[in-house]
C-alpha atoms as a PDB file:
ATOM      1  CA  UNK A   1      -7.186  14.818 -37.731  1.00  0.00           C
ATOM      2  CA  UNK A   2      -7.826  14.849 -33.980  1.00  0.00           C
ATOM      3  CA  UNK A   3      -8.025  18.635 -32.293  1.00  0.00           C
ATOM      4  CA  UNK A   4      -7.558  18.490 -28.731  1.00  0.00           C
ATOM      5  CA  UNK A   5      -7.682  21.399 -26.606  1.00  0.00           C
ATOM      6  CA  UNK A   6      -6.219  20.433 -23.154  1.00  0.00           C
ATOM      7  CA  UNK A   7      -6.234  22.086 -19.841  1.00  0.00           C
ATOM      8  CA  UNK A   8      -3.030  23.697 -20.645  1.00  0.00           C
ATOM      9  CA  UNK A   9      -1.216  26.985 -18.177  1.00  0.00           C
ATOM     10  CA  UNK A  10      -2.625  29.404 -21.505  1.00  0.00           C
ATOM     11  CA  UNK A  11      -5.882  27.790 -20.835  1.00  0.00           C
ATOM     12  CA  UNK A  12      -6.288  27.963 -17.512  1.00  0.00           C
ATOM     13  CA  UNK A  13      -4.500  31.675 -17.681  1.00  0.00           C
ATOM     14  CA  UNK A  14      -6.983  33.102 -20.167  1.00  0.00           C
ATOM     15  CA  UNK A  15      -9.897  31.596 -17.697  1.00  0.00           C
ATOM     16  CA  UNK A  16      -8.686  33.147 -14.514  1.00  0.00           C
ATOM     17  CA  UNK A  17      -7.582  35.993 -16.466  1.00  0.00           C
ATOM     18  CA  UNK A  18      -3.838  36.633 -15.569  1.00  0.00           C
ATOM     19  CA  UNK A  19      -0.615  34.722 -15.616  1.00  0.00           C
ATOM     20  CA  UNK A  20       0.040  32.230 -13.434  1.00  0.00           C
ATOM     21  CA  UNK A  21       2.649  30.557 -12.061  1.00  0.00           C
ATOM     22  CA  UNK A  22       4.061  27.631 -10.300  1.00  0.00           C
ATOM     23  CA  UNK A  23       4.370  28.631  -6.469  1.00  0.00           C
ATOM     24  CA  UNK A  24       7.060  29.912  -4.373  1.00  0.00           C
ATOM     25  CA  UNK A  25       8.124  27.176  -1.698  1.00  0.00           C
ATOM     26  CA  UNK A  26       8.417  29.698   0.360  1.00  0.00           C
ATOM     27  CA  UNK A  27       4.528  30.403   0.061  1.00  0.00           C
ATOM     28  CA  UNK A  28       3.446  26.345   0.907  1.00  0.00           C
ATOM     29  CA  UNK A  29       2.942  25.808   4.250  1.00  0.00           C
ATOM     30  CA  UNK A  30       5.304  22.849   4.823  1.00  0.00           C
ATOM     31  CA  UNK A  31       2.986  21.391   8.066  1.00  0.00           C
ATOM     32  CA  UNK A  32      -0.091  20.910   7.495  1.00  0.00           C
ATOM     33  CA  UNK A  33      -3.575  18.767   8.280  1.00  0.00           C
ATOM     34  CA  UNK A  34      -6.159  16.734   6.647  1.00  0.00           C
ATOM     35  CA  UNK A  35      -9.200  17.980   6.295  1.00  0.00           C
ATOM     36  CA  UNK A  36     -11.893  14.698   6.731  1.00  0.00           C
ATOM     37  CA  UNK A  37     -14.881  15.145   4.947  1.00  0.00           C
ATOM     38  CA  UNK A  38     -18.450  14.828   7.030  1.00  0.00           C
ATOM     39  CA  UNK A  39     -19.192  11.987   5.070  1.00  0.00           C
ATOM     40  CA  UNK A  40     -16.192   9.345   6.322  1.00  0.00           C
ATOM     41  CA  UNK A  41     -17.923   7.256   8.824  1.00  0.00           C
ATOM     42  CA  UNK A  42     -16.952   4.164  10.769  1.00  0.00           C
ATOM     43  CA  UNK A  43     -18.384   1.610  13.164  1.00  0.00           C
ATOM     44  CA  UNK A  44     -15.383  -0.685  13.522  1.00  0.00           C
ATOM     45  CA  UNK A  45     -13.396   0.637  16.408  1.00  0.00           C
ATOM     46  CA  UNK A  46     -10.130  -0.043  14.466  1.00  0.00           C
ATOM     47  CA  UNK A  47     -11.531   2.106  12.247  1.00  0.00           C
ATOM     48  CA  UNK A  48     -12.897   4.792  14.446  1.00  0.00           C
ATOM     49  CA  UNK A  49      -9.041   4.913  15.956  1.00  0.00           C
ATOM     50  CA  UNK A  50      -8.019   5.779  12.782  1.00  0.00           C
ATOM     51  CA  UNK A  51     -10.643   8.529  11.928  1.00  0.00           C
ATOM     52  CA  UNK A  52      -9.846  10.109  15.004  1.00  0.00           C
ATOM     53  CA  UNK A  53      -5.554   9.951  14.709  1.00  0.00           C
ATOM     54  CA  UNK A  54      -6.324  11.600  11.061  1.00  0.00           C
ATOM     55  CA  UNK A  55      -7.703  14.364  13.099  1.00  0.00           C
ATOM     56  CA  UNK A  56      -4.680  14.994  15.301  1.00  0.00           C
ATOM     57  CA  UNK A  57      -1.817  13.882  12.323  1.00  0.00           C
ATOM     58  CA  UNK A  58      -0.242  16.551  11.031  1.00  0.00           C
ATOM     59  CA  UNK A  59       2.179  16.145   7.273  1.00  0.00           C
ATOM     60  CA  UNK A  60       5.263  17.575   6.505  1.00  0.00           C
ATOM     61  CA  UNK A  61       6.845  18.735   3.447  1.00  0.00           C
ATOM     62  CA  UNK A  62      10.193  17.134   2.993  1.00  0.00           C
ATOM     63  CA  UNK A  63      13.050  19.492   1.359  1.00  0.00           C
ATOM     64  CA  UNK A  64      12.500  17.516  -2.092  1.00  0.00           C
ATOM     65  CA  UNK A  65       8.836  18.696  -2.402  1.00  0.00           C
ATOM     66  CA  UNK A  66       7.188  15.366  -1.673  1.00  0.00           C
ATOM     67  CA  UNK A  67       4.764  14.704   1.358  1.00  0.00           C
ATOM     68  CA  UNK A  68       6.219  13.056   4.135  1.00  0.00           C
ATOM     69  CA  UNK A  69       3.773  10.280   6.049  1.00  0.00           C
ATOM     70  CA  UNK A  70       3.158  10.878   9.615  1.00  0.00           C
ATOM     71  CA  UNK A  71       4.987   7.761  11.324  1.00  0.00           C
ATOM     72  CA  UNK A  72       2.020   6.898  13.671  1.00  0.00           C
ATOM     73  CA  UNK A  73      -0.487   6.756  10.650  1.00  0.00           C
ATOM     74  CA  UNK A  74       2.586   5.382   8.272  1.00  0.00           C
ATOM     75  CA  UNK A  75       2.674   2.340  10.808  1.00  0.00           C
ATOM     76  CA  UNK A  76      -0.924   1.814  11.616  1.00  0.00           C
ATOM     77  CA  UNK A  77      -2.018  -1.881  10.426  1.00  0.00           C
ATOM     78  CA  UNK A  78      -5.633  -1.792  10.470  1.00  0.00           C
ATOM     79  CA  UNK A  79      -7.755  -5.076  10.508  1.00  0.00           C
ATOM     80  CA  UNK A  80     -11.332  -5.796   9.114  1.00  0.00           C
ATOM     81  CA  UNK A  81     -12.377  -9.338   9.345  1.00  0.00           C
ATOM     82  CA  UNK A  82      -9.401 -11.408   7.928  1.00  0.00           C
ATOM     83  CA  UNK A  83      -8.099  -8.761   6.291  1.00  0.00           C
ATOM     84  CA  UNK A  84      -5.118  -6.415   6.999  1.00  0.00           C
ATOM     85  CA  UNK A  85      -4.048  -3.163   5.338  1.00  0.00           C
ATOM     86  CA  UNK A  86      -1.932  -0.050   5.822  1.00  0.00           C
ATOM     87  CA  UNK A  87      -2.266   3.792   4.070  1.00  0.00           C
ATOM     88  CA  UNK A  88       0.198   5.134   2.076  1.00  0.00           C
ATOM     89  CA  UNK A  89       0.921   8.683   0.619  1.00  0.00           C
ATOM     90  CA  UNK A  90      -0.448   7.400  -2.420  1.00  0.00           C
ATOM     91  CA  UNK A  91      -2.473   4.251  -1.907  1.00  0.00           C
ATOM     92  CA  UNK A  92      -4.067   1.698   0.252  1.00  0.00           C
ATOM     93  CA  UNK A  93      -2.392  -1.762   0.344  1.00  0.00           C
ATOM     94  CA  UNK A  94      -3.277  -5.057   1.495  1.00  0.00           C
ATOM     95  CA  UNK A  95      -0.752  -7.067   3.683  1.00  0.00           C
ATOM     96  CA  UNK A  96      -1.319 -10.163   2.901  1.00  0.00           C
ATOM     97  CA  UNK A  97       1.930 -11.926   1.055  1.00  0.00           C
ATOM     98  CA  UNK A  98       0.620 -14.432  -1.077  1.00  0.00           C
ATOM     99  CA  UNK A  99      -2.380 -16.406  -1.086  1.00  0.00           C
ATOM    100  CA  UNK A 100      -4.664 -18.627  -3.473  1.00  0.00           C
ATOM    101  CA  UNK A 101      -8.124 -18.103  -4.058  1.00  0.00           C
ATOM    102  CA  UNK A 102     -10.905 -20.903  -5.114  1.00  0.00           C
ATOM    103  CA  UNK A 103     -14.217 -20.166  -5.155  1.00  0.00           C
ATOM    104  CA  UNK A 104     -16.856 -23.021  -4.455  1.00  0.00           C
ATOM    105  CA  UNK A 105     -19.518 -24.323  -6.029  1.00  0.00           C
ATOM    106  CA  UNK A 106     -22.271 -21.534  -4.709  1.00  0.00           C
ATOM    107  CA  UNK A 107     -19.294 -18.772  -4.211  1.00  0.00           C
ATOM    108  CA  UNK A 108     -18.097 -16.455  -6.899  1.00  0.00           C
ATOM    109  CA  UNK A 109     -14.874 -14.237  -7.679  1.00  0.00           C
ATOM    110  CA  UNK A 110     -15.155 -10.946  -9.104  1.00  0.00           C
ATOM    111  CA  UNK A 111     -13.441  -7.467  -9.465  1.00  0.00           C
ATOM    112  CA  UNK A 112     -14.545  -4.150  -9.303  1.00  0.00           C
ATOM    113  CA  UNK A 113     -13.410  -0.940 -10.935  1.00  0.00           C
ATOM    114  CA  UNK A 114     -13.867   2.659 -10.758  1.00  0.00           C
ATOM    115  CA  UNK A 115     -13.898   4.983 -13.291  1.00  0.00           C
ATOM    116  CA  UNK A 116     -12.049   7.958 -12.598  1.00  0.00           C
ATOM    117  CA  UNK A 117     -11.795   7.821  -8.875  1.00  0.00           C
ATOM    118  CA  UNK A 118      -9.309  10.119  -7.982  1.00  0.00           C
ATOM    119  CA  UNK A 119     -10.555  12.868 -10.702  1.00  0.00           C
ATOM    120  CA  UNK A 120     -14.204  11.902  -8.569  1.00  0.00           C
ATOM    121  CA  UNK A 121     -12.838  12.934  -5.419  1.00  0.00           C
ATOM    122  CA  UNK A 122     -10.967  16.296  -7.147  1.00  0.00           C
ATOM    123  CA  UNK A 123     -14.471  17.226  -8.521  1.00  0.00           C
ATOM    124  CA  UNK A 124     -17.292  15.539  -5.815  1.00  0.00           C
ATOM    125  CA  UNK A 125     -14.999  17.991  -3.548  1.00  0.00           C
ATOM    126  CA  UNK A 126     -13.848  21.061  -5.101  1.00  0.00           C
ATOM    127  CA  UNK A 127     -10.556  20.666  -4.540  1.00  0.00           C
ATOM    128  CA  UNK A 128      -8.712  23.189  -7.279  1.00  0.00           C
ATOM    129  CA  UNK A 129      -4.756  24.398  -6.546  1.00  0.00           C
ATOM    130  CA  UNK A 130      -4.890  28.054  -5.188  1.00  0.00           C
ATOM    131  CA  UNK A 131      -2.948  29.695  -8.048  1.00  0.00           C
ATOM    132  CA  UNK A 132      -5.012  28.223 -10.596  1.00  0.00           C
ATOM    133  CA  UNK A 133      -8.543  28.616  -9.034  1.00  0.00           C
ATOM    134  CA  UNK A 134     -12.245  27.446 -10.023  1.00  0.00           C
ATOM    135  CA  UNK A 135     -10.621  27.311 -13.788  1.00  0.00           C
ATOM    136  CA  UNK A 136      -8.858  24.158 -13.039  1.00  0.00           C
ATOM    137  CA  UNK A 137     -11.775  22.455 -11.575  1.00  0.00           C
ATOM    138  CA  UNK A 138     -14.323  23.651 -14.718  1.00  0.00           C
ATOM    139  CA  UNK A 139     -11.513  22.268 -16.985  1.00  0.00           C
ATOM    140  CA  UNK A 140     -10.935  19.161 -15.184  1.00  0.00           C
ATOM    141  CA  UNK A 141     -14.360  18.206 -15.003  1.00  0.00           C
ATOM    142  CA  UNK A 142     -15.070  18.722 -18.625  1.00  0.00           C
ATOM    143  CA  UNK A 143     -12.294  16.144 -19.287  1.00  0.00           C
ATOM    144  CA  UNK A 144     -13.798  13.683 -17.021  1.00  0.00           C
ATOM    145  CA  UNK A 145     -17.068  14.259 -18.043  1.00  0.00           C
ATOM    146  CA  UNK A 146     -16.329  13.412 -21.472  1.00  0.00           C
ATOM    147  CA  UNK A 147     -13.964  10.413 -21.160  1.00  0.00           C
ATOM    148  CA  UNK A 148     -16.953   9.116 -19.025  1.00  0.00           C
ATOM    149  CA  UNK A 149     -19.539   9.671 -21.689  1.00  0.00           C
ATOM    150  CA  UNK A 150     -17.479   8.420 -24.658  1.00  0.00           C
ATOM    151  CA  UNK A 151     -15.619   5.300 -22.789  1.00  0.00           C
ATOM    152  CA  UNK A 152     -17.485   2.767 -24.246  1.00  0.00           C
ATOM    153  CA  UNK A 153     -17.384   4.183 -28.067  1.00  0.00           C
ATOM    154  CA  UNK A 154     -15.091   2.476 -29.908  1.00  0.00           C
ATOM    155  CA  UNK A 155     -14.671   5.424 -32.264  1.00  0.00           C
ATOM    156  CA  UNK A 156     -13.303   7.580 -29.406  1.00  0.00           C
ATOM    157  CA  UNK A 157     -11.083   5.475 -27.703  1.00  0.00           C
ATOM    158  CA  UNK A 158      -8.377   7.712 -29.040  1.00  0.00           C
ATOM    159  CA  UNK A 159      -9.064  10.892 -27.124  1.00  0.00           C
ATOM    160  CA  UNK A 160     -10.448   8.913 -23.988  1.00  0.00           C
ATOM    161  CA  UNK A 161      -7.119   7.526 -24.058  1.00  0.00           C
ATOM    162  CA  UNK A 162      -5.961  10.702 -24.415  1.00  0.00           C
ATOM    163  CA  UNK A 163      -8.022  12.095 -21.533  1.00  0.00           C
ATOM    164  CA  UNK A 164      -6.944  10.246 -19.164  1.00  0.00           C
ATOM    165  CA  UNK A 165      -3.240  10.860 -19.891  1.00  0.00           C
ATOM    166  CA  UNK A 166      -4.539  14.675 -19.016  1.00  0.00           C
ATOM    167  CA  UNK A 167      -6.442  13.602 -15.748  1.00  0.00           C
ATOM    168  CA  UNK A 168      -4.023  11.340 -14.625  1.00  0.00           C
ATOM    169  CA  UNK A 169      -0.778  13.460 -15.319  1.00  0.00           C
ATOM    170  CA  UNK A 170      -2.152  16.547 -14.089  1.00  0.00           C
ATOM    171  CA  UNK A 171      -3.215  15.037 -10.863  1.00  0.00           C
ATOM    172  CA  UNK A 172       0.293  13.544 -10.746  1.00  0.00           C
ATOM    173  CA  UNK A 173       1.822  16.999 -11.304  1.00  0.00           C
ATOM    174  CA  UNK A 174       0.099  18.251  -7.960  1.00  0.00           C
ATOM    175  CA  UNK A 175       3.089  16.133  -5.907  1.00  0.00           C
ATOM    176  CA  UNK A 176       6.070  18.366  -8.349  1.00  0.00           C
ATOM    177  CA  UNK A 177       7.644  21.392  -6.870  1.00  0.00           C
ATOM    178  CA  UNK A 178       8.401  21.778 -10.694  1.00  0.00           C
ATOM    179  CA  UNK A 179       4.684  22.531 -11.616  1.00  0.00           C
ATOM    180  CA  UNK A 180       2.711  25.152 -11.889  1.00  0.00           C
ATOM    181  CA  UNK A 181      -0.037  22.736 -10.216  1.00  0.00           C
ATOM    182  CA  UNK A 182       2.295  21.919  -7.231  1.00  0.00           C
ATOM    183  CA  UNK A 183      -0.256  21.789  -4.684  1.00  0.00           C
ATOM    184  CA  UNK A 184       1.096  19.037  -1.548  1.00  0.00           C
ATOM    185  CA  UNK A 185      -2.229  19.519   0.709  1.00  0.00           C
ATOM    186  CA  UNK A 186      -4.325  19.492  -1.829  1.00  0.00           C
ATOM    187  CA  UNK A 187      -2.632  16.127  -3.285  1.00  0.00           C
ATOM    188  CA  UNK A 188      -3.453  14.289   0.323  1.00  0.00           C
ATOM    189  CA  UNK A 189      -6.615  15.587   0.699  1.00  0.00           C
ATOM    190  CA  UNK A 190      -7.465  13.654  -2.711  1.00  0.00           C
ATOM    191  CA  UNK A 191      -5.404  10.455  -1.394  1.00  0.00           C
ATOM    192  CA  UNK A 192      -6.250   9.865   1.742  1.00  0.00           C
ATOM    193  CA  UNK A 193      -9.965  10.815   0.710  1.00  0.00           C
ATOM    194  CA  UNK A 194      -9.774   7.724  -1.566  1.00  0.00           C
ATOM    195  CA  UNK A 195      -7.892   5.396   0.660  1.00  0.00           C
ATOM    196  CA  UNK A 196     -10.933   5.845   3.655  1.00  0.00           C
ATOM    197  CA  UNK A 197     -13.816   6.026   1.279  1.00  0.00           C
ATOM    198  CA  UNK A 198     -12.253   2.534   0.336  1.00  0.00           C
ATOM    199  CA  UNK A 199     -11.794   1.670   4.200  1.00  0.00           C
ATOM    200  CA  UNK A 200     -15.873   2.424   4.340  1.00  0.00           C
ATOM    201  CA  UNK A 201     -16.312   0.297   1.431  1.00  0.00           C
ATOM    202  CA  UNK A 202     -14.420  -2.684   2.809  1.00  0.00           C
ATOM    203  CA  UNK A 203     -15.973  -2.447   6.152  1.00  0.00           C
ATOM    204  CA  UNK A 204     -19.523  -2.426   4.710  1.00  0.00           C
ATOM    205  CA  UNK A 205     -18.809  -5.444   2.853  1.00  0.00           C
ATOM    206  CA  UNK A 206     -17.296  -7.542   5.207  1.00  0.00           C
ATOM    207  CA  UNK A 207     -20.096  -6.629   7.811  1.00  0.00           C
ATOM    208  CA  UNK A 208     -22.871  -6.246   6.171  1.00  0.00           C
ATOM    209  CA  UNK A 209     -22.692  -9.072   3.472  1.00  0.00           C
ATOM    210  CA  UNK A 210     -21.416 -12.586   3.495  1.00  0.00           C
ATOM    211  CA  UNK A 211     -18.150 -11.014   1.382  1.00  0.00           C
ATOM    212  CA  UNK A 212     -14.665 -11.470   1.919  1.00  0.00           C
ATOM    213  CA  UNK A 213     -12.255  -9.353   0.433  1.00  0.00           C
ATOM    214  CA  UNK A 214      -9.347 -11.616  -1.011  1.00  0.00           C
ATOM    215  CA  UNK A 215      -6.903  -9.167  -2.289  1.00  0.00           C
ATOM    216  CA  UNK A 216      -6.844  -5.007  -2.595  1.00  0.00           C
ATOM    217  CA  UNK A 217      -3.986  -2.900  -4.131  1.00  0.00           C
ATOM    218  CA  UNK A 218      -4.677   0.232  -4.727  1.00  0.00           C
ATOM    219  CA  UNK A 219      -3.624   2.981  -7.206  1.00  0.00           C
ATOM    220  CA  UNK A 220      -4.551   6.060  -9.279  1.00  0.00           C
ATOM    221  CA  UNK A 221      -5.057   3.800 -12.405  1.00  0.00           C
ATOM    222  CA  UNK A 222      -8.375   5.950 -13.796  1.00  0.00           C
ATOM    223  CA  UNK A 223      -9.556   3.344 -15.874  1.00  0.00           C
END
């Protein structure tokens, strides 16, 4: 029989060592800014117009909870090479509306994944929801830890299964007022983190290499 012991509000209670609870509205700051990371870097001036908007935008919290994109960033179409692609609260999308792809003789297609990403960015950052504290993040990066190690077992595909249901659900839960891990700012910092570490990505490919990229949709899929 499989025991699992998830990262659940008892858990991460008995770590911080009182009871917690989901947070009063009235306690989230309902405008708010993203924090860039030293690390984002551009040298395409589309992109160096974005970097500095992100620095002036400022989010709101809509009266449902959910994170409300700031028009001038929400409407931003930002080019590198032939592509074209726009941020979302939860993704980066391409723009393109349907294409078809052949490779030649001396060209080939391929696709990239990332394992984890978005539980990456939680942990590479720190990023924890004030009520629960460092107790989340210790938690959380067990989890991810282990699904990492054991991916490719085919003995464990149960629980990594199973783990990712826990990383992938509890980083959902940061967008629901009905969560004790409601945590809106914290939720976009991880997002748009994702979306321009992906923007870097892109542009060093398309610069540097003799790359194209044909098609990018992005989600939280932590394969």
């Amino acid at each position: 029989m499989l025991k699992l012991v998830r990262p659940s509000l008892s858990t991460l209670s008995k770590d911080r060592g009182r009871k917690i609870y989901k947070p009063e509205l009235s306690s989230i700051k309902r405008r708010f800014k993203y924090d860039i990371p030293e690390y984002i870097y551009f040298e395409h001036p589309t992109l160096q117009d974005l970097h500095d908007l992100l620095t002036h935008a400022v989010f709101e919290i809509e009266p449902s909870g959910h994170v409300k994109m700031p028009r001038e960033l929400a409407s931003m179409k930002i080019q590198i090479g032939k592509g074209l692609y726009t941020m979302g609260i939860g993704g980066l999308h391409s723009n393109e509306s349907g294409q078809a792809i052949v490779a030649a003789e001396d060209e080939i297609i391929c696709d990239a994944d990332v394992t984890s990403y978005y539980p990456s960015i939680i942990i590479n950052g720190g990023y924890y929801p004030e009520n629960c504290g460092l107790p989340f993040l210790r938690n959380y990066t067990r989890f991810r830890d282990d699904r990492a190690k054991w991916k490719n077992l085919p003995e464990k595909q149960t629980i990594c299964n199973t783990y990712k249901i826990v990383l992938n659900g509890s980083f959902g839960k940061m967008s629901s007022i009905y969560s004790f891990l409601y945590s809106p700012k914290m939720m976009i910092q991880v997002t748009i983190t994702g979306q321009l570490c992906l923007l870097m990505l892109i542009e060093r490919i398309e610069s540097w290499f003799a790359y194209r990229i044909c098609q990018h949709r992005w989600y939280c899929d932590l394969r």
